[in-house]
N, C-alpha and C. Protein backbone atom coordinates (compact mmCIF):
# COMPACT_ATOMS: atom_id res chain seq x y z
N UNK A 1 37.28 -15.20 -26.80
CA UNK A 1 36.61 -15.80 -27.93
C UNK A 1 36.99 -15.05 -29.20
N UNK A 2 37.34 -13.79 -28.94
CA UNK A 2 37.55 -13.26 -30.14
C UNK A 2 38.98 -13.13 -30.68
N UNK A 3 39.31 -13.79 -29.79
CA UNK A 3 40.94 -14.02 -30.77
C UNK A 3 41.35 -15.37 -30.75
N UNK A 4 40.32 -16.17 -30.18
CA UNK A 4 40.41 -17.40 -30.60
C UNK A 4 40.28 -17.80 -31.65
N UNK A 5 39.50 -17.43 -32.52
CA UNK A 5 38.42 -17.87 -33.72
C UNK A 5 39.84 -17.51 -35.15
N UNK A 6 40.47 -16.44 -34.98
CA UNK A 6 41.31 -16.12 -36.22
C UNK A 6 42.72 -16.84 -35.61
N UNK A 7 43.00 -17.19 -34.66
CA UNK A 7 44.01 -17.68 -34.28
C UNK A 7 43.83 -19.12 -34.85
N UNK A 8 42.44 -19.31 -34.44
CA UNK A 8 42.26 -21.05 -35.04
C UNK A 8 42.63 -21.10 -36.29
N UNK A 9 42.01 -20.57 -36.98
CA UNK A 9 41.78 -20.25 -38.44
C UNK A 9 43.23 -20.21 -38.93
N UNK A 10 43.89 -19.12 -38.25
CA UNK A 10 45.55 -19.04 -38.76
C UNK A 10 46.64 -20.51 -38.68
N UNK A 11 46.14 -21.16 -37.83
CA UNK A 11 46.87 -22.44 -37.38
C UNK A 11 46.55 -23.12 -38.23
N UNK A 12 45.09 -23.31 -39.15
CA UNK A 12 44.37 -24.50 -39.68
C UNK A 12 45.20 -24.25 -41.04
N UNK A 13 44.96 -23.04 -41.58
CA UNK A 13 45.73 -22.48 -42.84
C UNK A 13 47.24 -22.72 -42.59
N UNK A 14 47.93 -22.27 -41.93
CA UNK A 14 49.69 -22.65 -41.79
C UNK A 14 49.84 -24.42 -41.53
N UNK A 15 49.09 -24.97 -41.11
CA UNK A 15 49.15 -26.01 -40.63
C UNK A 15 48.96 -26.96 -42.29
N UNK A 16 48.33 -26.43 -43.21
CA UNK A 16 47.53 -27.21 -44.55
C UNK A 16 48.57 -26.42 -45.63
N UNK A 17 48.95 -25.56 -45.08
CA UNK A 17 50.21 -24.80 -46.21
C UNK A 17 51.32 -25.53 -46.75
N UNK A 18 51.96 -26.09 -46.00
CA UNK A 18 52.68 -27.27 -46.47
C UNK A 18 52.70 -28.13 -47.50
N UNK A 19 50.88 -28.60 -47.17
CA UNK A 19 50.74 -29.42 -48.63
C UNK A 19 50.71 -28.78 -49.86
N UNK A 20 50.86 -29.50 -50.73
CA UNK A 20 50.60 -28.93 -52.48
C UNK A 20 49.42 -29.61 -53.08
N UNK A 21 48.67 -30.89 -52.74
CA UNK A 21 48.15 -31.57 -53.59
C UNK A 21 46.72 -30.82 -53.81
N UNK A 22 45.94 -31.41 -53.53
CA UNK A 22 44.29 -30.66 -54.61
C UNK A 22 43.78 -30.76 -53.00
N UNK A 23 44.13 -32.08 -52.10
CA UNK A 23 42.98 -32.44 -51.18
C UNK A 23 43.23 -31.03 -50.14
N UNK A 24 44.40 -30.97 -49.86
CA UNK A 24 45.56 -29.95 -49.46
C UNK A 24 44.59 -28.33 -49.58
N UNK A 25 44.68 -28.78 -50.58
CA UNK A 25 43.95 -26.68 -51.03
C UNK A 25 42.46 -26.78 -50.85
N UNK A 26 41.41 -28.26 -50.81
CA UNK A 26 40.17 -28.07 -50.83
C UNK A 26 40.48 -28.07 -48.67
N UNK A 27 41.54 -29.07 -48.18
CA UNK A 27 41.33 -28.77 -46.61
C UNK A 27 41.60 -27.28 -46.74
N UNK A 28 42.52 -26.48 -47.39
CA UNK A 28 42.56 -24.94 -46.62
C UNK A 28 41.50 -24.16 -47.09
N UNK A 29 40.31 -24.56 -48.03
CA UNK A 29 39.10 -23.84 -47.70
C UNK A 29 38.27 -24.63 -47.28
N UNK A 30 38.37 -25.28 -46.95
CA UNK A 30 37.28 -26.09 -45.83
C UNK A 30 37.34 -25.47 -44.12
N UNK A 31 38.97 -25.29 -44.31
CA UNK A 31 39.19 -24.63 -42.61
C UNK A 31 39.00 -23.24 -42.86
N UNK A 32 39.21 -23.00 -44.63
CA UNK A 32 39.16 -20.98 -44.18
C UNK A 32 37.36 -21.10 -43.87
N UNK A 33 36.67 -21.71 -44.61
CA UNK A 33 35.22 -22.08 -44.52
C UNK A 33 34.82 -22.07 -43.13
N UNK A 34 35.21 -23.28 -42.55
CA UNK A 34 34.97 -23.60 -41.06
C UNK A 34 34.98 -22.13 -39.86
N UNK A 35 36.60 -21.55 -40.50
CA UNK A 35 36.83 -20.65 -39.74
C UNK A 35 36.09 -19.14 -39.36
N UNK A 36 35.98 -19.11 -40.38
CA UNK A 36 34.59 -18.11 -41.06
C UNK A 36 33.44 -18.04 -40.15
N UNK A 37 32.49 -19.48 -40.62
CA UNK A 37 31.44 -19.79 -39.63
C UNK A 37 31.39 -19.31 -37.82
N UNK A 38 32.95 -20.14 -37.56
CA UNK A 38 33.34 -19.63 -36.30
C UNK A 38 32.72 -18.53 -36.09
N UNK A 39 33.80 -17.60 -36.53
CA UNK A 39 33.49 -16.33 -36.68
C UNK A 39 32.17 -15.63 -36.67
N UNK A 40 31.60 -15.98 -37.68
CA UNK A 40 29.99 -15.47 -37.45
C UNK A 40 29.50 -16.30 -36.42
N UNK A 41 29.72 -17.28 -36.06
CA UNK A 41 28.50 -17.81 -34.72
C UNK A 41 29.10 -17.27 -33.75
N UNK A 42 30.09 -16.86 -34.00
CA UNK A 42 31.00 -16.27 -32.16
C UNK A 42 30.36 -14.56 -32.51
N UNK A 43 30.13 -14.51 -33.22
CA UNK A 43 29.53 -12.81 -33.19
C UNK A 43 27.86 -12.52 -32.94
N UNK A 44 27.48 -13.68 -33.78
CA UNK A 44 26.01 -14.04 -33.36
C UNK A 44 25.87 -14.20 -32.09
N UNK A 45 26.63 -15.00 -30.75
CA UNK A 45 26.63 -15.42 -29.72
C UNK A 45 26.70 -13.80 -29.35
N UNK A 46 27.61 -13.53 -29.46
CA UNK A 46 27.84 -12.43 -28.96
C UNK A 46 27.01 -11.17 -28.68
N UNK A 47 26.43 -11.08 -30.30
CA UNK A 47 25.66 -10.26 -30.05
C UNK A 47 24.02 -10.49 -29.17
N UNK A 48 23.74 -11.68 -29.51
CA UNK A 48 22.63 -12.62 -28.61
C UNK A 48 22.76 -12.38 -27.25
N UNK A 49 23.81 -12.13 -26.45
CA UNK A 49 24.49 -12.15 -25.35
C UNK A 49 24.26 -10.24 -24.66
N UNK A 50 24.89 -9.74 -26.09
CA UNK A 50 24.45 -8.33 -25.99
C UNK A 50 22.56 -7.96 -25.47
N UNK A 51 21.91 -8.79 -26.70
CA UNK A 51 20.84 -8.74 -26.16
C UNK A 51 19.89 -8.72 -25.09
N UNK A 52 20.31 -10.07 -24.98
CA UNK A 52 20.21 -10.45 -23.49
C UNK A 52 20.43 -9.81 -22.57
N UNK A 53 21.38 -9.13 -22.17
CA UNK A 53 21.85 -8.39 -21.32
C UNK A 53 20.56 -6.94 -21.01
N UNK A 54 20.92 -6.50 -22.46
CA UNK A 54 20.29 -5.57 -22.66
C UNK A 54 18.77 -5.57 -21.53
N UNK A 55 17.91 -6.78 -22.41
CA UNK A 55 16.77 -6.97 -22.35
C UNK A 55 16.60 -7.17 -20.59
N UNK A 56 17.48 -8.03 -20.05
CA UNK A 56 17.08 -8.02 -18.62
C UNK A 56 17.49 -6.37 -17.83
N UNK A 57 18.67 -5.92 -18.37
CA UNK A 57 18.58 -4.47 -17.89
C UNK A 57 17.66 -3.39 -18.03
N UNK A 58 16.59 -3.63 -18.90
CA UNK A 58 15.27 -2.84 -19.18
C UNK A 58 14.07 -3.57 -18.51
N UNK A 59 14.39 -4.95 -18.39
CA UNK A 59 13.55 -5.59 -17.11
C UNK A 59 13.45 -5.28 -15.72
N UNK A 60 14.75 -5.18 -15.50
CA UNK A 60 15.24 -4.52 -14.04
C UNK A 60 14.88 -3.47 -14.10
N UNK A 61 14.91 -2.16 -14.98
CA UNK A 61 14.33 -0.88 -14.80
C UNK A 61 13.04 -0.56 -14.56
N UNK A 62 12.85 -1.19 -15.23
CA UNK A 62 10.88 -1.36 -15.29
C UNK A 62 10.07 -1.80 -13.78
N UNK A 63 11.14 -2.82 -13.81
CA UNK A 63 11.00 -3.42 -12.09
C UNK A 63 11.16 -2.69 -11.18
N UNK A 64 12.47 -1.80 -11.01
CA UNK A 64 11.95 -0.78 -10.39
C UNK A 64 11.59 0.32 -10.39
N UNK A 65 11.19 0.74 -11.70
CA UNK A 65 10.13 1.82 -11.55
C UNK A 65 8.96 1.44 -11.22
N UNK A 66 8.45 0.56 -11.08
CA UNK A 66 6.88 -0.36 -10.86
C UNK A 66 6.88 -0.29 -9.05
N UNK A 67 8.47 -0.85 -8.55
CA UNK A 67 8.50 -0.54 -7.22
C UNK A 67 8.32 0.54 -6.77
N UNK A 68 9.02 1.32 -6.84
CA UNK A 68 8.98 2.98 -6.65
C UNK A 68 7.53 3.31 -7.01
N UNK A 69 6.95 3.41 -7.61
CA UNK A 69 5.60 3.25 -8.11
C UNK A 69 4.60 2.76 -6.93
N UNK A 70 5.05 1.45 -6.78
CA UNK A 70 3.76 0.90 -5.57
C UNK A 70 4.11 1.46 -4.01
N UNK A 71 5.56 1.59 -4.24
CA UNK A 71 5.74 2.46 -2.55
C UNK A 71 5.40 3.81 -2.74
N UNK A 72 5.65 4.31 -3.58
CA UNK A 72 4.53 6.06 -3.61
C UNK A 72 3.74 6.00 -3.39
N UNK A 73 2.54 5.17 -3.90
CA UNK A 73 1.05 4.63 -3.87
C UNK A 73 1.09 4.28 -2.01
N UNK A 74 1.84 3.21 -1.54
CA UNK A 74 1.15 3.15 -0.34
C UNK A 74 2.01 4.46 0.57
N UNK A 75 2.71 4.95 0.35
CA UNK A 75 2.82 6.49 1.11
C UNK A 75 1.83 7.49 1.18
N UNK A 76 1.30 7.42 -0.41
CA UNK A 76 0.28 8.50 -0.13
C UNK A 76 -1.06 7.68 0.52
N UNK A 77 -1.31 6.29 0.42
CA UNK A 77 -1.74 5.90 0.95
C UNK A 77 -2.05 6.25 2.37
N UNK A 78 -0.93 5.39 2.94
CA UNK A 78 -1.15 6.15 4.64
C UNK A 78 -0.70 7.25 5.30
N UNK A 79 -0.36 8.44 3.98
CA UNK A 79 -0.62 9.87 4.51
C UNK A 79 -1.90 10.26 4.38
N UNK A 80 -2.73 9.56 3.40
CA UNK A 80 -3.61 9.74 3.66
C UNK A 80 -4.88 9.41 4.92
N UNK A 81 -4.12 8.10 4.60
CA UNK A 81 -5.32 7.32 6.18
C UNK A 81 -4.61 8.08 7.69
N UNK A 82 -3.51 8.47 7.51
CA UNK A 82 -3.56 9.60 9.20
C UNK A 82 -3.84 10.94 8.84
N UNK A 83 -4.00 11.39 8.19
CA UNK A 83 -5.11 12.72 7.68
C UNK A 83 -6.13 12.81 8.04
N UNK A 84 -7.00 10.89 7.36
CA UNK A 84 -8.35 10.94 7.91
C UNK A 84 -8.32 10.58 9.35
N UNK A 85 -7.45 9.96 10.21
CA UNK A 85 -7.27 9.30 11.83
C UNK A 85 -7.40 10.87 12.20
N UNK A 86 -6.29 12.17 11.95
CA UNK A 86 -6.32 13.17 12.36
C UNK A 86 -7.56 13.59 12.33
N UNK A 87 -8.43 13.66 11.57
CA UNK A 87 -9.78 14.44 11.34
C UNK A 87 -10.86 13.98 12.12
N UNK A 88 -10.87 12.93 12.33
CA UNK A 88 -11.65 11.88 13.13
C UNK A 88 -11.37 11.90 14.44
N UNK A 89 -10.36 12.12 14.90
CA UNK A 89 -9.65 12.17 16.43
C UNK A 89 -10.15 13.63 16.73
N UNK A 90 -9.91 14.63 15.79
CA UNK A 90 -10.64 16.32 16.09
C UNK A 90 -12.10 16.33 16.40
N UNK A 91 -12.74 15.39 15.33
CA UNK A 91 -13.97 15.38 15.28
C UNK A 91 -14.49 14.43 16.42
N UNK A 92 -14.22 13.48 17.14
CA UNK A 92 -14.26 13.18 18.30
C UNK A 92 -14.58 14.07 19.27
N UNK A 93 -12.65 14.67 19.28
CA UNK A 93 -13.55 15.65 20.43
C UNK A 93 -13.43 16.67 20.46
N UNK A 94 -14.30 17.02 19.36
CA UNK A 94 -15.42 18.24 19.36
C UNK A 94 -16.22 17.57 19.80
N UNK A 95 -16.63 16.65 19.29
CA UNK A 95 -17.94 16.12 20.14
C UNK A 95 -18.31 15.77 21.51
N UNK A 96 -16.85 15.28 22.22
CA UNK A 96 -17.15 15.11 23.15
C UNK A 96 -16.53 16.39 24.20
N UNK A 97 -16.08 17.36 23.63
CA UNK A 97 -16.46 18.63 24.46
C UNK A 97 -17.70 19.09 24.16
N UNK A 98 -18.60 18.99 22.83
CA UNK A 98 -19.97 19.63 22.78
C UNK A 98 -20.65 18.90 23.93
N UNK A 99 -20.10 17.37 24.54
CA UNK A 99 -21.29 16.95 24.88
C UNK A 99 -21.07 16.93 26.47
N UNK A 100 -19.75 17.23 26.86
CA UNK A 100 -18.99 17.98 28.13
C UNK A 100 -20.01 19.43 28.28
N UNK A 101 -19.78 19.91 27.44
CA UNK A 101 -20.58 21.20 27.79
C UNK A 101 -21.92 21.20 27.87
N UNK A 102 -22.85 20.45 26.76
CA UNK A 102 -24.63 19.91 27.62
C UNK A 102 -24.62 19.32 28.70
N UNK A 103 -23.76 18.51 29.30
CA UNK A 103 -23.76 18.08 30.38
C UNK A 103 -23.24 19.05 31.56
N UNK A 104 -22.58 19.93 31.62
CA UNK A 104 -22.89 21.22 32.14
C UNK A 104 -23.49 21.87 32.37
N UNK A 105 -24.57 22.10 31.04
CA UNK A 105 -25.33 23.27 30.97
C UNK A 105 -26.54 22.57 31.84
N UNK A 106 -26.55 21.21 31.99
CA UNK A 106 -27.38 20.38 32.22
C UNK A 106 -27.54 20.63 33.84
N UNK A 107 -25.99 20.68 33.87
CA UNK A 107 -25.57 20.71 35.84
C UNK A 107 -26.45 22.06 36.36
N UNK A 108 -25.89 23.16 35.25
CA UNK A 108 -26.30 24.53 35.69
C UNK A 108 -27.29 24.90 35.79
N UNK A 109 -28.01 24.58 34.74
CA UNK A 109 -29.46 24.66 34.93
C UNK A 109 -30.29 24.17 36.07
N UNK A 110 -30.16 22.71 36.90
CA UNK A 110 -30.26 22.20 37.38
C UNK A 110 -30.18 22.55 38.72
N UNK A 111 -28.99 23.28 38.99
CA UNK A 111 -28.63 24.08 39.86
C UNK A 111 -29.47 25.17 40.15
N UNK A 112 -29.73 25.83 38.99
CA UNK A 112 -30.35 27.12 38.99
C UNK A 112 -31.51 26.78 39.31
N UNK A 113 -32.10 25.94 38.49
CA UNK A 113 -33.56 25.80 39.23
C UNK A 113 -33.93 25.23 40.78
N UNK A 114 -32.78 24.41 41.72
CA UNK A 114 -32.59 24.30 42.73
C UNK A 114 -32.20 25.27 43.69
N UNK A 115 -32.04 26.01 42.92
CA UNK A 115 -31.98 27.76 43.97
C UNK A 115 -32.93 28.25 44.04
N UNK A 116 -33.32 28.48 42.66
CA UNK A 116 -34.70 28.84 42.33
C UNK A 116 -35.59 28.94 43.41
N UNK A 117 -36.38 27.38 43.60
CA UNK A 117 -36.92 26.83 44.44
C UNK A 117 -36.56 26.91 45.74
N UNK A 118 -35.31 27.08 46.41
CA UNK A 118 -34.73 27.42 47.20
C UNK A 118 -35.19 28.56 47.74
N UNK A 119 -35.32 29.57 46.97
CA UNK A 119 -35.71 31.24 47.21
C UNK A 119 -36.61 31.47 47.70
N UNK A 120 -37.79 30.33 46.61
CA UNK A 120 -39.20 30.63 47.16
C UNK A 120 -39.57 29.78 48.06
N UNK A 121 -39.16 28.89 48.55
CA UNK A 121 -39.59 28.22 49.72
C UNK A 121 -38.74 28.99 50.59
N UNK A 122 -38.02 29.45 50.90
CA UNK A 122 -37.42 30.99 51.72
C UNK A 122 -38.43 32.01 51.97
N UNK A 123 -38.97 32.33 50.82
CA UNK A 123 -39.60 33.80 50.76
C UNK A 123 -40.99 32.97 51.18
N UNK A 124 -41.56 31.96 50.91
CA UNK A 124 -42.39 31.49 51.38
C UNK A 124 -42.65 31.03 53.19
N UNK A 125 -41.78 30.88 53.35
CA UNK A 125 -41.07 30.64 54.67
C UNK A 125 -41.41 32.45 55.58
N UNK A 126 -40.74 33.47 55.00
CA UNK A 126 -40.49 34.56 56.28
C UNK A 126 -42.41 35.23 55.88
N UNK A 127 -43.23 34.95 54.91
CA UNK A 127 -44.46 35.50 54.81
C UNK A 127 -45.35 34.70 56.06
């Protein structure tokens, strides 16, 4: 595009050079005119184009920093939720060794006092 526009321009001018009359010299600023315009709308495009570009490449960045962003969030997320699974699974069983061990102490006792009784119906026994 950009060497179209002065190439045109050069053709329109060599092409109107020839003539001599008045209409002759108002066509070669009508085409240097025309050519001109070219020119600025092919730079306007251009730079519009620049824009553009631009603008979706700061879209895309944003986009993924926003990603990166929400996958950090659910990482610490569920490092956090097996932190709390870990703490909860400990705290389990603690509990259910605290309650392993009343139920022991439960046996032993139980025991003990079945000896207990044992003894004295023994000692009750040889009197």
């Amino acid at each position: 595009m950009k060497l179209f526009v002065p190439l045109l321009a050069g053709s329109l001018v060599l092409a109107l050079a020839g003539c001599n009359d008045h209409a002759a010299e108002q066509a070669k600023r009508d085409a240097a005119t025309a050519a001109e315009t070219a020119k600025e709308a092919a730079h306007s495009a251009a730079d519009a184009t620049r824009d553009a570009a631009s603008q979706a490449a700061e879209a895309t960045r944003n986009a993924a920093a926003e990603s990166q962003q929400a996958l950090d969030k659910a990482v610490d997320a569920t490092s956090e939720a097996a932190r709390d699974a870990s703490v909860s699974a400990k705290q389990a069983a603690a509990d259910a060794s605290a309650a392993s061990a009343d139920a022991a102490q439960k046996v032993a006792d139980h025991a003990h006092d079945v000896a207990k009784d044992a003894r004295e119906k023994a000692d009750q026994a040889k009197h």
